[in-house]
C-alpha atoms as a PDB file:
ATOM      1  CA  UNK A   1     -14.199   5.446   6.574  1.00  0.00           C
ATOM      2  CA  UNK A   2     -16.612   6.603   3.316  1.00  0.00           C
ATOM      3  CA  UNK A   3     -15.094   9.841   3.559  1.00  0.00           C
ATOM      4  CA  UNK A   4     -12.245   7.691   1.879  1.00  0.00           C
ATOM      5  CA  UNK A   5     -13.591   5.903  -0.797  1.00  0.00           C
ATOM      6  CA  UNK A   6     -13.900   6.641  -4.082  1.00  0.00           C
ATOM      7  CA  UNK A   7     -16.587   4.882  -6.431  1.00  0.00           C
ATOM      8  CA  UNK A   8     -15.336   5.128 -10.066  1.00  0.00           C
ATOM      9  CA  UNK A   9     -17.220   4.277 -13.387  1.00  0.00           C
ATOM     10  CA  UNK A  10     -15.139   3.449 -16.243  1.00  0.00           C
ATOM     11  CA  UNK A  11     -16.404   4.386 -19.519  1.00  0.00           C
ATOM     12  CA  UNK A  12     -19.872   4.003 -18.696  1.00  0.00           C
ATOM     13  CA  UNK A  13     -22.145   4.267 -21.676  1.00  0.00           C
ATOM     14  CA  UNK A  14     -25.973   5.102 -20.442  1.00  0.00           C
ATOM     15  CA  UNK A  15     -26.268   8.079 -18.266  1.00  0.00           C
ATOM     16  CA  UNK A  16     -28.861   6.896 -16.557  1.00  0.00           C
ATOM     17  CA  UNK A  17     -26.562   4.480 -15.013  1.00  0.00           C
ATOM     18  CA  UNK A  18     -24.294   6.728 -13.712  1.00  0.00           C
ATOM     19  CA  UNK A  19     -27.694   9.107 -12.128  1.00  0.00           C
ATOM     20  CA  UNK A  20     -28.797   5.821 -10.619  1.00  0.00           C
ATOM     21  CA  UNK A  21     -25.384   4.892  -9.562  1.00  0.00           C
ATOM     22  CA  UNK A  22     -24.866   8.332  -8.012  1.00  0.00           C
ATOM     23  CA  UNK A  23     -28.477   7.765  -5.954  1.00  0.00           C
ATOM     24  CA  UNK A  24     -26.746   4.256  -4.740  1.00  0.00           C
ATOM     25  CA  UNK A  25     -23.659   5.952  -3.179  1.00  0.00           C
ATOM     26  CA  UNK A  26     -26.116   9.071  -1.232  1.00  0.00           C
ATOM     27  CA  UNK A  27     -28.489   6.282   0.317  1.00  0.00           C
ATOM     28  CA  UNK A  28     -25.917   5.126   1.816  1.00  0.00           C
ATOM     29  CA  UNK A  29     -23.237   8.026   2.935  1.00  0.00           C
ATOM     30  CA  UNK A  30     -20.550   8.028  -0.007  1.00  0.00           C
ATOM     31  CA  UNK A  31     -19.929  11.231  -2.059  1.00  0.00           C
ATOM     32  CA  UNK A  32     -16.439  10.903  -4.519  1.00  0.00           C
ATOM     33  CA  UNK A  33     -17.717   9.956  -7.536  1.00  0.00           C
ATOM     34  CA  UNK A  34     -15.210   9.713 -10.802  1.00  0.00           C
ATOM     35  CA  UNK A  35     -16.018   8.796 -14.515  1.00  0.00           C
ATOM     36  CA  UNK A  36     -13.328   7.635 -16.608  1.00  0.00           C
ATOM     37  CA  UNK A  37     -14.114   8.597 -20.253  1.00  0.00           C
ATOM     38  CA  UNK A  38     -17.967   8.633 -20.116  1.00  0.00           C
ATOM     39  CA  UNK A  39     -19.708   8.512 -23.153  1.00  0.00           C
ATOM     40  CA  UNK A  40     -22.895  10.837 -22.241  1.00  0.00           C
ATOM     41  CA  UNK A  41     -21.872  12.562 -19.392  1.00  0.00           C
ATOM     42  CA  UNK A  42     -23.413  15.589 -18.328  1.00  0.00           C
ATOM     43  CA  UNK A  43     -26.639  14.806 -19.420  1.00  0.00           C
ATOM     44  CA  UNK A  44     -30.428  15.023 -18.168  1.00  0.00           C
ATOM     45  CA  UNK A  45     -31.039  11.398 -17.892  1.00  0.00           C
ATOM     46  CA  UNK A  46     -28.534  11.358 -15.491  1.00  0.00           C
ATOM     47  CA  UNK A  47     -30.082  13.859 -13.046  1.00  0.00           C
ATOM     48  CA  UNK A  48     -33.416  11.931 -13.642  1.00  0.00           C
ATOM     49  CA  UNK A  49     -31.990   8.947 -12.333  1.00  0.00           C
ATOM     50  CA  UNK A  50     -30.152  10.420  -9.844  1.00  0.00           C
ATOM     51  CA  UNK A  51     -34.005  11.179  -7.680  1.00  0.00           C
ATOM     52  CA  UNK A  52     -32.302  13.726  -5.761  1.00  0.00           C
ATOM     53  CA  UNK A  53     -28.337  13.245  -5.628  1.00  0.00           C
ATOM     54  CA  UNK A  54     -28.359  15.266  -8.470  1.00  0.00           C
ATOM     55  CA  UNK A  55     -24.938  17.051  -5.967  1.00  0.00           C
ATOM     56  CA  UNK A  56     -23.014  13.781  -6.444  1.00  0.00           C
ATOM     57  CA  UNK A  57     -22.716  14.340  -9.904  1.00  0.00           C
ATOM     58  CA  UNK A  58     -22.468  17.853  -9.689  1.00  0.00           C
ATOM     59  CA  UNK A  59     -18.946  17.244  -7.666  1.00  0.00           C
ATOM     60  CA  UNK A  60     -18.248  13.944  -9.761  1.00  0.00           C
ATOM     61  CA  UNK A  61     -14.630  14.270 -11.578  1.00  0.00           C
ATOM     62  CA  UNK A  62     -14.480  13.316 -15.647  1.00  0.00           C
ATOM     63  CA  UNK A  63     -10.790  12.655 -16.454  1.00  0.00           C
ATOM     64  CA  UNK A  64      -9.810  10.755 -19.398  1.00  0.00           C
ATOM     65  CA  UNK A  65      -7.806   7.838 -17.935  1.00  0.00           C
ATOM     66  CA  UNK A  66      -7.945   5.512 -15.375  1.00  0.00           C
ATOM     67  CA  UNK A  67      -4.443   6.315 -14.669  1.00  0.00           C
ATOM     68  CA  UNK A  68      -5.763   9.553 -13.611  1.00  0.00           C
ATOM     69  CA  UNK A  69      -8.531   8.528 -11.399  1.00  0.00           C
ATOM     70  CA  UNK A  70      -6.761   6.006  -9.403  1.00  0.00           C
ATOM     71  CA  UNK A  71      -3.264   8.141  -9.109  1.00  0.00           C
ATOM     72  CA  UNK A  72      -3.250   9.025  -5.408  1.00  0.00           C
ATOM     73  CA  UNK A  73      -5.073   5.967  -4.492  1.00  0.00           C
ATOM     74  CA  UNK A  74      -3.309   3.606  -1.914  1.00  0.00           C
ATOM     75  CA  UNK A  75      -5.540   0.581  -2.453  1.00  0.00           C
ATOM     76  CA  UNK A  76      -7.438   0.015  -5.705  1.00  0.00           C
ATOM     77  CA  UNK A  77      -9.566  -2.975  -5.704  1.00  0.00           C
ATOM     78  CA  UNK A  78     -11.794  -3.746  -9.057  1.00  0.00           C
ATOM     79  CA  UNK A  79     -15.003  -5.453  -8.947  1.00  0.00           C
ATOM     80  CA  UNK A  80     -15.302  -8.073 -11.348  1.00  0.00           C
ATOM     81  CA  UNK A  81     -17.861 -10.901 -12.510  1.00  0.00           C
ATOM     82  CA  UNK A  82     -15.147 -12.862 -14.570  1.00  0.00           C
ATOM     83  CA  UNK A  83     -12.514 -15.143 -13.904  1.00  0.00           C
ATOM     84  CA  UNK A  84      -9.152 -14.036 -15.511  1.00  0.00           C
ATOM     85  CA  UNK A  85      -6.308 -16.592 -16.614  1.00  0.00           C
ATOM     86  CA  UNK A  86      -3.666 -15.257 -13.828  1.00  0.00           C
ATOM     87  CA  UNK A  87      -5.615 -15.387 -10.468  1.00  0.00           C
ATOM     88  CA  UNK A  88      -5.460 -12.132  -8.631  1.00  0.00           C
ATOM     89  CA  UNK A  89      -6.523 -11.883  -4.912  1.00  0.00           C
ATOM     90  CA  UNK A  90     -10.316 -11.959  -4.482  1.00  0.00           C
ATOM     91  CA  UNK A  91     -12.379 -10.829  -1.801  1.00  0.00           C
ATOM     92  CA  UNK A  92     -15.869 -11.148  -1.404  1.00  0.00           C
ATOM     93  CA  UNK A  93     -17.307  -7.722  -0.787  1.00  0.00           C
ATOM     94  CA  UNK A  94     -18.087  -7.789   3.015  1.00  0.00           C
ATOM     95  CA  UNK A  95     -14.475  -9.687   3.447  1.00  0.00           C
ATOM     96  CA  UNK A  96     -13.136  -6.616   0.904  1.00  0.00           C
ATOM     97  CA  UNK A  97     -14.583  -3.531   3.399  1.00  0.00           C
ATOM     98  CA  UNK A  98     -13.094  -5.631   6.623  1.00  0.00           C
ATOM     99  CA  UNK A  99     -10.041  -5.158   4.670  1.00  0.00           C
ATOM    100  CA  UNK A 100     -10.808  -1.221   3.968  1.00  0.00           C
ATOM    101  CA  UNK A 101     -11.483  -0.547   7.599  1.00  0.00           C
ATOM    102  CA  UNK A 102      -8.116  -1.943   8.019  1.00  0.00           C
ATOM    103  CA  UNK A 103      -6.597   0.629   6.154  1.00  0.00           C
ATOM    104  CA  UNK A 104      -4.396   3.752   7.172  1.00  0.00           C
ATOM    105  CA  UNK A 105      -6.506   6.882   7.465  1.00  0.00           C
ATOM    106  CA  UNK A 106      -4.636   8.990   5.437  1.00  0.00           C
ATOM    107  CA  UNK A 107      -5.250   7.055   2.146  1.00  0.00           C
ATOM    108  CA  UNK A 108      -7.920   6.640  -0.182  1.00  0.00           C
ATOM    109  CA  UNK A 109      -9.277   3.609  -1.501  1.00  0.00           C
ATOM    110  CA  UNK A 110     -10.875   3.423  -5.505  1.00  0.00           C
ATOM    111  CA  UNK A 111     -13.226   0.685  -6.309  1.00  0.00           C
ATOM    112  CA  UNK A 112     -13.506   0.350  -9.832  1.00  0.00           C
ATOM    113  CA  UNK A 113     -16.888  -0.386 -11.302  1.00  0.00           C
ATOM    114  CA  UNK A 114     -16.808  -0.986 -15.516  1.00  0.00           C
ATOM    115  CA  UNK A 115     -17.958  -1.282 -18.480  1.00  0.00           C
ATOM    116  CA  UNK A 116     -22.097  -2.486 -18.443  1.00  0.00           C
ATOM    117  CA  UNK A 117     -21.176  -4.822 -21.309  1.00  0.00           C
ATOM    118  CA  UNK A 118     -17.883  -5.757 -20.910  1.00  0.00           C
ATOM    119  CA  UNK A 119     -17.072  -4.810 -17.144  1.00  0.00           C
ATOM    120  CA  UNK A 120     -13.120  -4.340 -16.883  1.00  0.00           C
ATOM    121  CA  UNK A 121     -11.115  -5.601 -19.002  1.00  0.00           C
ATOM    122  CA  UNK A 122      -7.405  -7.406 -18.327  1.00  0.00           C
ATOM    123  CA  UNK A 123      -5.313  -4.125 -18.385  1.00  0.00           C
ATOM    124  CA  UNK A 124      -7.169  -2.652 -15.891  1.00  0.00           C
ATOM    125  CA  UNK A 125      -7.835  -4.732 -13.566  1.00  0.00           C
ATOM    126  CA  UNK A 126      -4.359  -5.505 -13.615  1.00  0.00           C
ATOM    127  CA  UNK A 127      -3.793  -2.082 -11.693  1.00  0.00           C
ATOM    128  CA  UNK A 128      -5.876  -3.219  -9.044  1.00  0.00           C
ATOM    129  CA  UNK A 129      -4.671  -4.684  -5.557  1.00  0.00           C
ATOM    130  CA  UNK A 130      -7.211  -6.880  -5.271  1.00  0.00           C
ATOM    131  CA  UNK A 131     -10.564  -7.948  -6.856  1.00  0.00           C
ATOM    132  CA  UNK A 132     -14.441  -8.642  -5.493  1.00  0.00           C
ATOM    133  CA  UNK A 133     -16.987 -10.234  -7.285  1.00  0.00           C
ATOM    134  CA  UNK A 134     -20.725 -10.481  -5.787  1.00  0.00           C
ATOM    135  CA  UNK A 135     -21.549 -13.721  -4.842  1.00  0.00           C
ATOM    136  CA  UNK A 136     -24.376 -13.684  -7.490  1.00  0.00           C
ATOM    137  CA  UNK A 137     -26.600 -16.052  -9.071  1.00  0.00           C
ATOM    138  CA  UNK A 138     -24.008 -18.414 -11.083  1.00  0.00           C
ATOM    139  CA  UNK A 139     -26.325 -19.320 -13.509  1.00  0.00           C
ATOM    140  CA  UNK A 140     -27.677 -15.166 -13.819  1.00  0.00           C
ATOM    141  CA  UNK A 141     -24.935 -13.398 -12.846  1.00  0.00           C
ATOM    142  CA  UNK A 142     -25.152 -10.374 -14.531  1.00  0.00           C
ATOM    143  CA  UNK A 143     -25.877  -7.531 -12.302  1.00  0.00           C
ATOM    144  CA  UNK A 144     -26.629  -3.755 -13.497  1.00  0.00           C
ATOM    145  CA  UNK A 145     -24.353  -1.513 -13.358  1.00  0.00           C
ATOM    146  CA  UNK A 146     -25.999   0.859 -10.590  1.00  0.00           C
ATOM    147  CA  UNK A 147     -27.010  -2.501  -8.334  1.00  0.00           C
ATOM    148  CA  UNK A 148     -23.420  -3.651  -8.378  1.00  0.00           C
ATOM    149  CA  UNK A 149     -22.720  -0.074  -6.828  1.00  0.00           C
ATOM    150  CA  UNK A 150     -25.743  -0.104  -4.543  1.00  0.00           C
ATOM    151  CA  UNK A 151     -24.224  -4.063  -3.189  1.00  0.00           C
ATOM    152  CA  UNK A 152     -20.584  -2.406  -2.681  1.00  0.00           C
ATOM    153  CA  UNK A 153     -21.962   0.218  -1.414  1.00  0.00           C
ATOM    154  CA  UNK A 154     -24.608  -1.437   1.159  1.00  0.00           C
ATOM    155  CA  UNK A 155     -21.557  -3.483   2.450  1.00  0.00           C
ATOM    156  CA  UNK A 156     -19.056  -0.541   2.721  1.00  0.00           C
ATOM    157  CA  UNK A 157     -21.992   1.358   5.242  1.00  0.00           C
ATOM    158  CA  UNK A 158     -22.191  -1.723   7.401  1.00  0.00           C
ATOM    159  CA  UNK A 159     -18.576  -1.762   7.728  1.00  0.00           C
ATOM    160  CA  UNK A 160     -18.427   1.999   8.637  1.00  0.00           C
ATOM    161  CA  UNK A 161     -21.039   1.304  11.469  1.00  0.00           C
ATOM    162  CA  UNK A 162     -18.657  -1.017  13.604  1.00  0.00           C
ATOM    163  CA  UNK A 163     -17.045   1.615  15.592  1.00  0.00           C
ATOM    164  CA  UNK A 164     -14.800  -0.904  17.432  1.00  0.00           C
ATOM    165  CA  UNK A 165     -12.906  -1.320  13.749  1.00  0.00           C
ATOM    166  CA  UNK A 166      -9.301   0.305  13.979  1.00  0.00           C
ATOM    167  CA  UNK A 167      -6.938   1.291  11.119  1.00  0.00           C
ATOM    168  CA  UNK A 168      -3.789  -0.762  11.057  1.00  0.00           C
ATOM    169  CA  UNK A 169      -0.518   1.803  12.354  1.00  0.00           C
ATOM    170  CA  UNK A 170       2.702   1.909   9.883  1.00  0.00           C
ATOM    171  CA  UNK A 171       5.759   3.860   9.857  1.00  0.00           C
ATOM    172  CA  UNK A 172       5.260   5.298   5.897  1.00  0.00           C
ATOM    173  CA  UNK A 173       2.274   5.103   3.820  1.00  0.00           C
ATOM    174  CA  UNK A 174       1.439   3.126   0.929  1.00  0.00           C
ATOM    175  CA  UNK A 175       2.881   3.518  -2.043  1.00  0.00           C
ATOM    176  CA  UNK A 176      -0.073   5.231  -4.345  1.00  0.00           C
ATOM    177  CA  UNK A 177      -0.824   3.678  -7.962  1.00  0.00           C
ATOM    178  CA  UNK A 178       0.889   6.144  -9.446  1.00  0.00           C
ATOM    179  CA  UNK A 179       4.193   5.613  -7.496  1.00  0.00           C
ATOM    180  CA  UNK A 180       3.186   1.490  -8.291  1.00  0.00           C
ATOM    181  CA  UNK A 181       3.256   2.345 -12.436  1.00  0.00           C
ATOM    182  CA  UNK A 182       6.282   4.227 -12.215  1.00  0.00           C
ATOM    183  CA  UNK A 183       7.874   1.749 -10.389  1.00  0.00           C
ATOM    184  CA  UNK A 184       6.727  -1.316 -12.878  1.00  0.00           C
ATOM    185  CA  UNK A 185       7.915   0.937 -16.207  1.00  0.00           C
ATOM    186  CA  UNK A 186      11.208   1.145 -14.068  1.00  0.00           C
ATOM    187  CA  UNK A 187      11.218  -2.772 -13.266  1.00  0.00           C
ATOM    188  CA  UNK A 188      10.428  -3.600 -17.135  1.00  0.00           C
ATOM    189  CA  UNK A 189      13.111  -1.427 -18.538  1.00  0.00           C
ATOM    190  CA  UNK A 190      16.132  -2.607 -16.002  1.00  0.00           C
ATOM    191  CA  UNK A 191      14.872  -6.770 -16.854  1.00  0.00           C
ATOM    192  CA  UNK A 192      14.860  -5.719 -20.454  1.00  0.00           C
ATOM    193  CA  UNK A 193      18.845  -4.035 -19.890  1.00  0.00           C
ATOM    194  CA  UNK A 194      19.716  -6.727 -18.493  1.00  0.00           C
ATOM    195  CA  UNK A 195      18.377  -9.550 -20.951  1.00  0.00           C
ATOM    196  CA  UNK A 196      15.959 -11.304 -18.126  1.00  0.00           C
ATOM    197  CA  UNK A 197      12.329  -9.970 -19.518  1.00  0.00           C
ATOM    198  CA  UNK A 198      12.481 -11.056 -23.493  1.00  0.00           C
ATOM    199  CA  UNK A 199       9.637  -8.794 -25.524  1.00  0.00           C
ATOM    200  CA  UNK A 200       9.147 -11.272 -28.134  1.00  0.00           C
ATOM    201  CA  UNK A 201       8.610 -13.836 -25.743  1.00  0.00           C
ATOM    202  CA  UNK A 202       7.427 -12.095 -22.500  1.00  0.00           C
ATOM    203  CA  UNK A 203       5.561 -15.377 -20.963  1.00  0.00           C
ATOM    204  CA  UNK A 204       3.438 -13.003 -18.641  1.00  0.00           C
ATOM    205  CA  UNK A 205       6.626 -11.934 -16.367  1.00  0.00           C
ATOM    206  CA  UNK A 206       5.471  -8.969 -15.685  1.00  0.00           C
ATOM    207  CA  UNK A 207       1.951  -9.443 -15.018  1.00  0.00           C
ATOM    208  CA  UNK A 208       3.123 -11.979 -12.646  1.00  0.00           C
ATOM    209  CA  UNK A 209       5.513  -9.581 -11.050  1.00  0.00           C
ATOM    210  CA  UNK A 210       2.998  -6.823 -10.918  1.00  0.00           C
ATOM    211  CA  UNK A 211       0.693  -9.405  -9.063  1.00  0.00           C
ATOM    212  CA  UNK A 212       3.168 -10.203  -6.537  1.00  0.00           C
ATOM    213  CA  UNK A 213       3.902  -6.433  -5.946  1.00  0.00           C
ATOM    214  CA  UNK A 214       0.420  -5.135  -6.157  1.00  0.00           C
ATOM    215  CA  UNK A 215      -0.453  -8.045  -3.238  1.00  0.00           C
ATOM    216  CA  UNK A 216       2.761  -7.265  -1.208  1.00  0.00           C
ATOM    217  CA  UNK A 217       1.414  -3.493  -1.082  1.00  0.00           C
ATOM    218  CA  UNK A 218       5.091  -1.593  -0.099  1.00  0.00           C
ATOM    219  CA  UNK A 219       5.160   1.812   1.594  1.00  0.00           C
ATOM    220  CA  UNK A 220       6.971   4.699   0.274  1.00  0.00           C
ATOM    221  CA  UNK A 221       9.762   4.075   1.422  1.00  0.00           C
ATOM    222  CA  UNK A 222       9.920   0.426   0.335  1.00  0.00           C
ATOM    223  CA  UNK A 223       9.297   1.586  -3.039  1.00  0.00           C
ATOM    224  CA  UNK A 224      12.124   4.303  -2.762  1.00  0.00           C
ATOM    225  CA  UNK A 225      14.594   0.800  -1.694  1.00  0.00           C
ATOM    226  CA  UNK A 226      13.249  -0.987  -4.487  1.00  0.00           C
ATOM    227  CA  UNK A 227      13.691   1.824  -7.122  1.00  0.00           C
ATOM    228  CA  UNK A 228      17.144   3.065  -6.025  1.00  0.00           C
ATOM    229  CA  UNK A 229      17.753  -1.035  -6.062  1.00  0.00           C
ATOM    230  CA  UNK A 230      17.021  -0.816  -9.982  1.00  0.00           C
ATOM    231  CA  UNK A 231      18.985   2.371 -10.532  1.00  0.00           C
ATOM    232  CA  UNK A 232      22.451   0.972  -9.145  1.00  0.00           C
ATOM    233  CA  UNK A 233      21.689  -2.067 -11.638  1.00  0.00           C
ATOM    234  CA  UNK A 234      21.530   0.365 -14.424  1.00  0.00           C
ATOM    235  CA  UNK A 235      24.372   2.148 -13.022  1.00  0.00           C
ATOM    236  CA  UNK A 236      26.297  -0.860 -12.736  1.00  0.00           C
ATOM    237  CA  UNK A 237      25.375  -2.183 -16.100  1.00  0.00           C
ATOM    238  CA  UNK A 238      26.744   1.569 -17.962  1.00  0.00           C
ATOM    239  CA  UNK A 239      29.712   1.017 -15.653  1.00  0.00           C
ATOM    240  CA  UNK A 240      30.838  -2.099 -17.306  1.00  0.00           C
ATOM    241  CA  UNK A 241      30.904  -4.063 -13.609  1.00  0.00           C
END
């Protein structure tokens, strides 16, 4: 199961939170580290915090986009302290790995850790599946960066320990986040042909329609239906019928 999880930082700004980060995941048997767009990053406060998993940030990725990170992902769930104005599914984090040990093998699962000021903001964790937030302190809840990993991560190593856990069986698997943005530019475009999805008055339809999607998690070939659905529309539509 940690063999498929990927821990990624999101435009982290101290490097020593990303070294202490990196000694979080090693204690406790994860490896695939990924910065989005770090603002120090490689750098020697890093490997001093790091206290000897100075090799997880030797094989940590740096890309430029979160797009990037999360592209072959099947599941992306984003940890979050804040409550946002559309409610998006929320776990708690030992309820979030019972749902990771759930999942098919084959794919892999990003859990998006942000900002230490700002944590994640709307956009992004709008690309998520689902959310968990640490049942902290309500009236301290701010956790550092590298504990919020170290929590995650404590709970994902329990969860890898059951051995009587089984992956659920399907026919196709998931569609990946990037198949899942592709399809939602393809979604937007036919509702905007077709006059439904107004951009001077968009009334959050598609962040409601990329919530219902992102929950209903289709397989490839689901998402194939769906977007051959959305090409005889536009067919249709330059048709005349």
């Amino acid at each position: 199961m940690l063999d498929r999880i990927r821990i990624v930082l999101v435009n982290t700004s101290h490097p020593g939170n990303i070294g202490s980060a990196a000694r979080a995941m090693k204690t406790m048997g994860l490896s695939d580290l990924w910065l989005v767009a770090p603002e120090q990053f490689p750098h020697a406060k890093a490997v001093e915090m790091a206290s000897g998993a100075s090799d997880i940030l030797d094989q940590a990725v740096v890309v430029s986009t979160l797009e990037e990170a999360v592209a072959d992902c099947t599941l992306v769930v984003g940890a979050s302290a804040r409550s946002r104005t559309i409610p998006w599914p929320m776990l708690a984090p030992r309820a979030m790995t019972e749902q990771l040990k759930r999942e098919a093998p084959a794919g892999t699962t990003a859990i998006l850790f942000g900002r230490e000021q700002s944590g994640l903001s709307n956009e992004e964790l709008q690309r998520c599946h689902l959310h968990t937030q640490i049942p902290a302190n309500p009236g301290y809840s701010s956790l550092n960066l590298a504990a919020a990993v170290q929590v995650i991560s404590y709970e994902l190593r329990l969860a890898s320990l059951d051995t009587n856990a089984s992956a659920d069986t399907w026919d196709y698997r998931l569609a990946t986040a990037d198949e899942m943005e592709k399809f939602f530019t393809h979604l937007q475009d036919v509702l905007i042909e077709i006059d439904f999805l107004k951009m001077n008055a968009p009334r959050k339809l598609m962040t409601r329609l990329r919530r219902m999607f992102m929950r209903t998690r289709p397989d490839v070939m689901e998402m194939n239906i769906l977007r051959g659905i959305l090409t005889a529309i536009q067919e249709s539509k330059k048709n005349g019928v």
